[in-house]
N, C-alpha and C. Protein backbone atom coordinates (compact mmCIF):
# COMPACT_ATOMS: atom_id res chain seq x y z
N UNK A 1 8.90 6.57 3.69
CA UNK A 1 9.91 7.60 3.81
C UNK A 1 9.31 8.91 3.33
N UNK A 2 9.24 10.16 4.04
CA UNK A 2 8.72 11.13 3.96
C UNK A 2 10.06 12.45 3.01
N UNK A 3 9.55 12.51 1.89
CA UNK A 3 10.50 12.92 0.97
C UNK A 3 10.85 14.91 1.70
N UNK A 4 12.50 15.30 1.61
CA UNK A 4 12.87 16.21 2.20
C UNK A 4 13.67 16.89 1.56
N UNK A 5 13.46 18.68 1.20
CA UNK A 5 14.65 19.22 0.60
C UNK A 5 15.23 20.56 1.55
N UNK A 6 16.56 20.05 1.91
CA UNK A 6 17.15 21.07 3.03
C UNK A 6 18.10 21.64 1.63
N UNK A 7 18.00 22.98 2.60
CA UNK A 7 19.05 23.77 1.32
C UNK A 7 19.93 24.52 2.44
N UNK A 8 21.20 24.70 2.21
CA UNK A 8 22.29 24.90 3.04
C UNK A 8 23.15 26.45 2.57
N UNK A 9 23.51 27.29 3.28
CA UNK A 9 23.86 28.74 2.75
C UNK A 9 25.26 28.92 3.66
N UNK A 10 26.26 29.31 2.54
CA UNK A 10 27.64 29.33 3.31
C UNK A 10 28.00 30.52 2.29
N UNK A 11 28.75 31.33 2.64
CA UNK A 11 29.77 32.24 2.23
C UNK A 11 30.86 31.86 0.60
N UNK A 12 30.62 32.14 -0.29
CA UNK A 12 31.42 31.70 -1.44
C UNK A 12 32.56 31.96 -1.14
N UNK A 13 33.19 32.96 -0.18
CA UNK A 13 34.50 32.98 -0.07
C UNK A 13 35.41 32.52 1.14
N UNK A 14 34.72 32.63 2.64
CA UNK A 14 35.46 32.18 3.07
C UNK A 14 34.67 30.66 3.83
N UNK A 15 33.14 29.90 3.22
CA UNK A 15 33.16 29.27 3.61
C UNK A 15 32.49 29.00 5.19
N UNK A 16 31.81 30.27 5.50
CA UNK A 16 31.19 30.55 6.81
C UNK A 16 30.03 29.97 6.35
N UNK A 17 29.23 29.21 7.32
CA UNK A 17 27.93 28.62 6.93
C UNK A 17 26.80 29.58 7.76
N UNK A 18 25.75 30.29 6.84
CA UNK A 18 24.98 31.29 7.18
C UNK A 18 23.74 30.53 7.06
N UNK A 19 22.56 31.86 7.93
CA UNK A 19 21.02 30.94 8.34
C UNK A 19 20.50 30.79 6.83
N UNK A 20 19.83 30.00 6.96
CA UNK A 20 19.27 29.66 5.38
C UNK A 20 18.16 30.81 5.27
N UNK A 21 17.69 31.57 6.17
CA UNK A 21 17.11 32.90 5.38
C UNK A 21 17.26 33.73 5.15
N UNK A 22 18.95 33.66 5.12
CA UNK A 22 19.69 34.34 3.66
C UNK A 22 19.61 34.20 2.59
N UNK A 23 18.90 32.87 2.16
CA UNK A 23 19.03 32.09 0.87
C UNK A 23 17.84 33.21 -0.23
N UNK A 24 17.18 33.44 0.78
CA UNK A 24 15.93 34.51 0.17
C UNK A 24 15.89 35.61 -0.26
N UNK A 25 17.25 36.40 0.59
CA UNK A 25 17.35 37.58 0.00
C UNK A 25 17.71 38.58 -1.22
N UNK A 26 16.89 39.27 -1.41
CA UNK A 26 16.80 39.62 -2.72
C UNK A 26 18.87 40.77 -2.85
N UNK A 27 19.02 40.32 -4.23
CA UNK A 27 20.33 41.01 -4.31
C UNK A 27 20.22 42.60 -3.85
N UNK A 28 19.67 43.30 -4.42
CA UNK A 28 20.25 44.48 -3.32
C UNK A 28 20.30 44.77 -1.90
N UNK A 29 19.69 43.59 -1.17
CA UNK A 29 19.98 43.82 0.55
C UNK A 29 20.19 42.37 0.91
N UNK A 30 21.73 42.43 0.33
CA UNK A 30 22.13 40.68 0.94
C UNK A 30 22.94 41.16 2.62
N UNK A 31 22.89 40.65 3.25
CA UNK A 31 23.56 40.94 4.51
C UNK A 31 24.74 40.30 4.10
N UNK A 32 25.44 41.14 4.98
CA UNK A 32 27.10 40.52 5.04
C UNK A 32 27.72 39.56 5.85
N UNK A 33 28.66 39.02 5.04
CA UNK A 33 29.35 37.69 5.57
C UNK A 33 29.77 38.79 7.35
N UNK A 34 29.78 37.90 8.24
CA UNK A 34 30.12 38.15 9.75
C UNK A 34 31.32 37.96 9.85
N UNK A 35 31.70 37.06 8.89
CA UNK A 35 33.83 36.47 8.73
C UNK A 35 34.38 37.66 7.92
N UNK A 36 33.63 37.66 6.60
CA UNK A 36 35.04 38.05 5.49
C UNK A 36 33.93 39.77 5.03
N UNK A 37 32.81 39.79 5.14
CA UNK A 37 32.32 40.95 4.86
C UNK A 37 31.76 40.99 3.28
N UNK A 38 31.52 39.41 2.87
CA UNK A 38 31.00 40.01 1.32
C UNK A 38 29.64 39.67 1.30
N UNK A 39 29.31 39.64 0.42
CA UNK A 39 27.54 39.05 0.04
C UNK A 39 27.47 38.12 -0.79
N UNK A 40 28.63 37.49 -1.37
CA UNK A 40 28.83 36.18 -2.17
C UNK A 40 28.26 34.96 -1.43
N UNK A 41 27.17 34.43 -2.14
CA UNK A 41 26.75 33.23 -1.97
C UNK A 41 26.82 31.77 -2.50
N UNK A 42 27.13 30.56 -1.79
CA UNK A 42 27.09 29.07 -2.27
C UNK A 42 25.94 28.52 -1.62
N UNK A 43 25.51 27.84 -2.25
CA UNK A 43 24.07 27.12 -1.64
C UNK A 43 24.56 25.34 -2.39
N UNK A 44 23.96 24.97 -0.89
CA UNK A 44 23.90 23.31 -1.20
C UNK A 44 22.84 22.64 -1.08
N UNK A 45 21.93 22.66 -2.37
CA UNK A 45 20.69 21.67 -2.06
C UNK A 45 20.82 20.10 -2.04
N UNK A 46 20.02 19.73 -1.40
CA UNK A 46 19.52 18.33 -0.68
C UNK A 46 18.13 17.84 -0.58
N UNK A 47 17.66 16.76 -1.44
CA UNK A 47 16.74 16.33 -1.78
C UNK A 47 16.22 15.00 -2.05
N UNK A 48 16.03 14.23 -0.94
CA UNK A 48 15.48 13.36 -0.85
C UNK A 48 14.32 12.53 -0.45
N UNK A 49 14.14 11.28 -0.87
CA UNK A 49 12.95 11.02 -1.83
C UNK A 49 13.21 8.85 -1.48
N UNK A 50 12.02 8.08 -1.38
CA UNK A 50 12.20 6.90 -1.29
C UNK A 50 10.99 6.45 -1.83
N UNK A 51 11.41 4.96 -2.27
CA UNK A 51 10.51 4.37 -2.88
C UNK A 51 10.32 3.42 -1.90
N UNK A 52 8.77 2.48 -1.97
CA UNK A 52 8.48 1.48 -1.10
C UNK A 52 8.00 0.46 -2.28
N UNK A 53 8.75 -0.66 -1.92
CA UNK A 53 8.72 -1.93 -3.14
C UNK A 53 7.67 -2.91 -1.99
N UNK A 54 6.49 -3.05 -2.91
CA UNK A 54 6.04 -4.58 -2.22
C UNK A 54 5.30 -5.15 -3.35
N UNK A 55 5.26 -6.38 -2.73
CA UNK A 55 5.14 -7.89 -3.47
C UNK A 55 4.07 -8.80 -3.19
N UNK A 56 2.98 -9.52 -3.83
CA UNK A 56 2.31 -10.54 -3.47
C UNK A 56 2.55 -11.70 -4.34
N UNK A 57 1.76 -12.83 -3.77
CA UNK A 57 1.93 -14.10 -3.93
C UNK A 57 0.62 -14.70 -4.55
N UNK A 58 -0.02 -14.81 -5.66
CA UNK A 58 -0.79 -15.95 -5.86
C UNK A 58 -0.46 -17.38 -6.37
N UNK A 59 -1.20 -18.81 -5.43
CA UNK A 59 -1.17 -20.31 -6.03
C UNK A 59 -2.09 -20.88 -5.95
N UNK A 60 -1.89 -21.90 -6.90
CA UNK A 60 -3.55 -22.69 -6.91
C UNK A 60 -2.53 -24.21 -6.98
N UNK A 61 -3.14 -24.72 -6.24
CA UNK A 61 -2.95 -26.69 -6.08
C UNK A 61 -3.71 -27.29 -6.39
N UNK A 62 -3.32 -28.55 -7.61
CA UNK A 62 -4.50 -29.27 -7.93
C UNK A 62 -4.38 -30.49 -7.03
N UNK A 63 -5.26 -31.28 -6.50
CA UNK A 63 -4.90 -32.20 -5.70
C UNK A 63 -4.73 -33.57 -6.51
N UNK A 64 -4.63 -34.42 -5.93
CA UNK A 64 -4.52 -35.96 -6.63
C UNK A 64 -6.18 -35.91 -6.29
N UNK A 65 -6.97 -35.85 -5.29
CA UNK A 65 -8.36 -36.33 -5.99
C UNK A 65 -8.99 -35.00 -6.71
N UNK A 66 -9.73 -35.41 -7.44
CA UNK A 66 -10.42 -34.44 -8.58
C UNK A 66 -11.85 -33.89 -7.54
N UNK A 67 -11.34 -32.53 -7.74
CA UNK A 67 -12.45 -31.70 -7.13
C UNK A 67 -13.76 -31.23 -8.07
N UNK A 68 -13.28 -30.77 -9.20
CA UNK A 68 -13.96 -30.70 -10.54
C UNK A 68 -13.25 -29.91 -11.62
N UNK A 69 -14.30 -29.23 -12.76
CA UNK A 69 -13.24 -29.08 -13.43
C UNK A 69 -12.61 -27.69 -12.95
N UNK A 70 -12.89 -26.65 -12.97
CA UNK A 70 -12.11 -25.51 -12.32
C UNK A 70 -11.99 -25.23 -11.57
N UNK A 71 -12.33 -26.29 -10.74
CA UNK A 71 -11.58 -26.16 -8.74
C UNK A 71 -10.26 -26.34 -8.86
N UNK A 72 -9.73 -25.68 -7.95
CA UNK A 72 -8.40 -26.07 -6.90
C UNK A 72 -8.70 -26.62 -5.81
N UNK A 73 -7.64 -27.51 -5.21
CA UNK A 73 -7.76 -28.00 -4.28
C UNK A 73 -7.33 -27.05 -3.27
N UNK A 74 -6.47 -26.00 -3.88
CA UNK A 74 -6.39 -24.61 -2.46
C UNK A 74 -5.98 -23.79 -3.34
N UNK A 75 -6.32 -22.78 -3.12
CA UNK A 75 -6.23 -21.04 -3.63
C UNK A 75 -5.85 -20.16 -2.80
N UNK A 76 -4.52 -19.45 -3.27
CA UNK A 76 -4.25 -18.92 -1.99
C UNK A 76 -3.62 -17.42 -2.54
N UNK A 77 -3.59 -16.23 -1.61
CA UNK A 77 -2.96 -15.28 -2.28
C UNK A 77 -2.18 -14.42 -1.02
N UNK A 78 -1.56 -14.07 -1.35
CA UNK A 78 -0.74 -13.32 0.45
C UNK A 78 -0.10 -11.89 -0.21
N UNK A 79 -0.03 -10.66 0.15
CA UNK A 79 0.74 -9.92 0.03
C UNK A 79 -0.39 -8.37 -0.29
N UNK A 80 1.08 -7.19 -0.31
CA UNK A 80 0.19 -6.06 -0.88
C UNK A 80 -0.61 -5.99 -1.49
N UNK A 81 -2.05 -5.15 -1.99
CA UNK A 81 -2.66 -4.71 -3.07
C UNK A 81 -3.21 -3.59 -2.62
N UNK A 82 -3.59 -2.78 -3.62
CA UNK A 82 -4.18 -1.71 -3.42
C UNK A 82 -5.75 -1.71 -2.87
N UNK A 83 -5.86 -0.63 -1.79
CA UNK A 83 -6.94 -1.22 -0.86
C UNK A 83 -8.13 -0.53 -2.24
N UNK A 84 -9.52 -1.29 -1.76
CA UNK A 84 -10.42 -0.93 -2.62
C UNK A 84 -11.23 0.09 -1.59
N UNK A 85 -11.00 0.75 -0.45
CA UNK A 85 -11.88 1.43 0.43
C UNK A 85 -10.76 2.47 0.76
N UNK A 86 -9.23 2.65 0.69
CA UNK A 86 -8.40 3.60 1.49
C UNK A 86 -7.76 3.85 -0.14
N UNK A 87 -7.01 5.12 0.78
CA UNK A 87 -6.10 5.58 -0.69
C UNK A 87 -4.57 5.01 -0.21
N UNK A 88 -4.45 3.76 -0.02
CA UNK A 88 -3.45 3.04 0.94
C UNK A 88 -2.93 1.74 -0.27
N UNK A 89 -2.01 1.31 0.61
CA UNK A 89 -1.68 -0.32 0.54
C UNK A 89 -2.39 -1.01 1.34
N UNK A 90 -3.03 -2.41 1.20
CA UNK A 90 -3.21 -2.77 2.29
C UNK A 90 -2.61 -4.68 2.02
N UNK A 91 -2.39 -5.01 3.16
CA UNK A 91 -2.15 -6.17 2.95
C UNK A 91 -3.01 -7.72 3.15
N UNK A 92 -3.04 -8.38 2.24
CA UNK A 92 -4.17 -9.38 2.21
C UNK A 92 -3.66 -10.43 2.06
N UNK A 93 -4.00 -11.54 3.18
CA UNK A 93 -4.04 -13.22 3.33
C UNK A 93 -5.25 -13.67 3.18
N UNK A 94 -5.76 -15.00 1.90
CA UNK A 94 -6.62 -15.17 0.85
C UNK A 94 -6.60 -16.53 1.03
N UNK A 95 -7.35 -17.33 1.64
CA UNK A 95 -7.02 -18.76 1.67
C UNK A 95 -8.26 -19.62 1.34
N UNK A 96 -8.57 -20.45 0.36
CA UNK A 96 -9.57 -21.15 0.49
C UNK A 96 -8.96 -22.96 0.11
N UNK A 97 -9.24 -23.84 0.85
CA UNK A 97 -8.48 -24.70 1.16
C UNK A 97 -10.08 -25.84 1.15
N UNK A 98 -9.78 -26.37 -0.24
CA UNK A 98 -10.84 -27.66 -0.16
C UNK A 98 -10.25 -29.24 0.21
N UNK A 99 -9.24 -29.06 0.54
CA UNK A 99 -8.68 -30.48 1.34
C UNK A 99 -8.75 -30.88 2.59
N UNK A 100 -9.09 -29.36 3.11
CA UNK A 100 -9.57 -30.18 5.12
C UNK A 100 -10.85 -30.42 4.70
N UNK A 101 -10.94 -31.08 5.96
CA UNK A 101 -12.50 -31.20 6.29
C UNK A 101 -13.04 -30.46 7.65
N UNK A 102 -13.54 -29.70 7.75
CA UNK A 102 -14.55 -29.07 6.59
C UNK A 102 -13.50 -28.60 5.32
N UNK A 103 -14.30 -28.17 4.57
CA UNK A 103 -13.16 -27.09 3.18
C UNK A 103 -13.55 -25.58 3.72
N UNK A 104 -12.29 -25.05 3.92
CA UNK A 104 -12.17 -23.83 4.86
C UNK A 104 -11.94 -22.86 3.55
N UNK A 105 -12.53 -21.44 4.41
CA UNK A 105 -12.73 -20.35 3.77
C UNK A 105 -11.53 -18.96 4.94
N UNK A 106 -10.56 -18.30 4.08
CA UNK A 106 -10.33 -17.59 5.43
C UNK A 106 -9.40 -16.23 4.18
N UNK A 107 -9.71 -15.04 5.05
CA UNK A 107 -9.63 -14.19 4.70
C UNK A 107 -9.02 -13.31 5.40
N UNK A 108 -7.89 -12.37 5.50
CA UNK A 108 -7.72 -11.29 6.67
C UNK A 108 -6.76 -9.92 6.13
N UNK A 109 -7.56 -9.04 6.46
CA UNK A 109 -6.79 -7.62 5.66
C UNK A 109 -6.21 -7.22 6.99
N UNK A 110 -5.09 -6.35 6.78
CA UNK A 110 -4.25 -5.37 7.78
C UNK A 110 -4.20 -4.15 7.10
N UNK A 111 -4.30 -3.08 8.12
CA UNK A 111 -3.38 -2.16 7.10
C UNK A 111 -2.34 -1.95 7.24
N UNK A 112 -1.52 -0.97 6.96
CA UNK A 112 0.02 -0.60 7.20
C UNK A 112 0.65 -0.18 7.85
N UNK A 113 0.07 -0.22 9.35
CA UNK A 113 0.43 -0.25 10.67
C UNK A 113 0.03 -1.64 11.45
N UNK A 114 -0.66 -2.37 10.50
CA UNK A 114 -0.62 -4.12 11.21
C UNK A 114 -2.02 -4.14 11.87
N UNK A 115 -2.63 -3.27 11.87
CA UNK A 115 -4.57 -2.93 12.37
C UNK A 115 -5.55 -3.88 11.47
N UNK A 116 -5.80 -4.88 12.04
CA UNK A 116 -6.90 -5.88 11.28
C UNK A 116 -7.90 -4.97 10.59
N UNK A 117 -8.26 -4.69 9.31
CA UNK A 117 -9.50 -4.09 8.89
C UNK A 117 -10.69 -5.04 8.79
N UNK A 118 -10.35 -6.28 8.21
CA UNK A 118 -11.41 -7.17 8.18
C UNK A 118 -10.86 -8.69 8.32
N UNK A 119 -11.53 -9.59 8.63
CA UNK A 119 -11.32 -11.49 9.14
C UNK A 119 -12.11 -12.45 8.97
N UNK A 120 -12.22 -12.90 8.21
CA UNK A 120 -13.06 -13.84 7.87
C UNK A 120 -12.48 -15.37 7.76
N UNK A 121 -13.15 -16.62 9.08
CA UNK A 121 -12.25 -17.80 8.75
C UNK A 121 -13.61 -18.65 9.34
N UNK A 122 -14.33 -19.69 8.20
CA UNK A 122 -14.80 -20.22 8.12
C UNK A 122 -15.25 -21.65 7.32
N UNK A 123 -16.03 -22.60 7.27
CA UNK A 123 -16.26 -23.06 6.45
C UNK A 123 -16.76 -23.30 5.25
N UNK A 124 -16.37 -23.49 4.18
CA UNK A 124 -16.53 -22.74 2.94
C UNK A 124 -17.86 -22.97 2.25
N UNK A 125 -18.92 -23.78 3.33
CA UNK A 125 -20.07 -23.62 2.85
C UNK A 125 -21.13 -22.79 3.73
N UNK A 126 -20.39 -22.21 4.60
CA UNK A 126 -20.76 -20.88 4.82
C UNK A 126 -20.15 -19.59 4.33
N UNK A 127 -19.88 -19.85 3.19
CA UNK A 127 -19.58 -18.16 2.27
C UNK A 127 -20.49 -18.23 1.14
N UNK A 128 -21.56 -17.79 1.27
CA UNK A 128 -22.47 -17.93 0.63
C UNK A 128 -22.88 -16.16 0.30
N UNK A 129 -22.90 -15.88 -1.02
CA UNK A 129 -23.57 -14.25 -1.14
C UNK A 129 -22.43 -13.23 -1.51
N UNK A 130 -20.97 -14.04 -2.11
CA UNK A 130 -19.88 -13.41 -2.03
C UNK A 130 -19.37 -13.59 -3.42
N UNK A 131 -18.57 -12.80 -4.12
CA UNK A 131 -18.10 -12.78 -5.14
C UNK A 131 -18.87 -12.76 -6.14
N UNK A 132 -18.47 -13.90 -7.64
CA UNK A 132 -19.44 -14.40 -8.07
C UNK A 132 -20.70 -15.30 -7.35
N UNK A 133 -20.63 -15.69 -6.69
CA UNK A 133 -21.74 -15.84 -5.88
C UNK A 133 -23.13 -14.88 -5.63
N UNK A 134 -22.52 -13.78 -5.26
CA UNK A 134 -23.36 -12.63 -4.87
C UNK A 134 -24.17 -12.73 -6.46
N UNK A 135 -23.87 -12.14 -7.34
CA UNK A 135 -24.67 -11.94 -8.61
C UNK A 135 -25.65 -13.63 -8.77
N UNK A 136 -25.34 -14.31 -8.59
CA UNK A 136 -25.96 -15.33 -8.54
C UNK A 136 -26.91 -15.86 -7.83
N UNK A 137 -26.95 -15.34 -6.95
CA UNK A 137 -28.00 -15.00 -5.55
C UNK A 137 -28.96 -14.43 -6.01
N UNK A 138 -28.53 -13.13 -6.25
CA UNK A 138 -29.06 -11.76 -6.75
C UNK A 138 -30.34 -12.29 -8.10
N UNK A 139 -29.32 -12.88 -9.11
CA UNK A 139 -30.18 -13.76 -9.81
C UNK A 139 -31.91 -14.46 -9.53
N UNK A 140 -31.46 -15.16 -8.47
CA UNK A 140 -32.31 -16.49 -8.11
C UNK A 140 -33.16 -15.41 -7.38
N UNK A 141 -33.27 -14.65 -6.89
CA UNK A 141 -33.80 -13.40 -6.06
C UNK A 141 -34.55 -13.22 -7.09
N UNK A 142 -33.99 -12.65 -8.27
CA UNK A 142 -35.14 -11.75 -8.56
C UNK A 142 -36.31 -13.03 -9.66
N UNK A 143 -35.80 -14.08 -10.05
CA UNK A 143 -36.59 -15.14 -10.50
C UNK A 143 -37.79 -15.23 -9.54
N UNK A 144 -37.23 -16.09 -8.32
CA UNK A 144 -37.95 -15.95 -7.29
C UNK A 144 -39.46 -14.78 -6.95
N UNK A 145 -38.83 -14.00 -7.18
CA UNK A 145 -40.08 -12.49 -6.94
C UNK A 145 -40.85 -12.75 -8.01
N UNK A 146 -40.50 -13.05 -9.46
CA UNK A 146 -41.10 -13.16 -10.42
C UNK A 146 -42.22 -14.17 -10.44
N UNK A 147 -41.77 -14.91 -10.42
CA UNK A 147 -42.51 -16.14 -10.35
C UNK A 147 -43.76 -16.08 -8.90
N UNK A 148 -43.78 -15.72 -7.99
CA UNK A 148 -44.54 -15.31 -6.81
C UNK A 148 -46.12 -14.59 -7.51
């Protein structure tokens, strides 16, 4: 909602509604009422303003078989957050699901006209180089060089 202030100019006495760039004029050259002939002014401001409420969802499921110790058997998150690339909302579906087979990986941003920014839906041992992951990579990388 795009916030708006209309301001409204009528005659204090008889109630004639005049252009609002009357509202400007300085007291010694007020133009005259066209009805009653005075320069008495009422003004009605108007100012409005909206808020936008949104909401997300995070869950984690443990399954009946034991995945390990700080796995879930699905991790999931759905809803607004603040984008890390726009000065926006954006909205994010977060799914990683170790009970199919394969154990699926899936990811998908919109923004706030419903425009896919990014999609990611795979198997979750192809997400490799991501999150904590990435630093861990990064790690074994630079061991790697070392040792060479």
């Amino acid at each position: 909602m795009e916030d708006t202030v209309t301001v409204k100019v009528s005659c204090a006495s008889c109630g004639q509604e005049l252009p609002s760039t009357w509202a400007s004029e300085p007291d010694g050259k007020k133009s005259l009422c066209p009805v009653c002939g005075t320069t008495a002014r009422a003004f009605a401001v108007e100012a409005k303003t909206g808020i936008r409420v949104r909401d997300n969802v995070t869950a984690r499921l443990r399954g009946a078989k034991k995945i390990g110790k700080k796995k879930f058997a699905k991790e999931m998150a759905v809803g607004w957050v603040p984008s890390k690339h726009q000065d926006s909302m954006v909205y994010k579906e977060w799914v990683i699901d170790r009970t199919s087979e394969p154990k699926w990986y899936l990811e998908k941003i919109t923004d706030e006209n419903g425009s896919v920014i990014h999609e990611v839906s795979h198997p979750l041992k192809d997400h490799k180089g991501h999150g904590s992951d990435k630093f861990r990579n990064e790690a074994k990388g630079d061991d790697a060089e070392g040792s060479k």
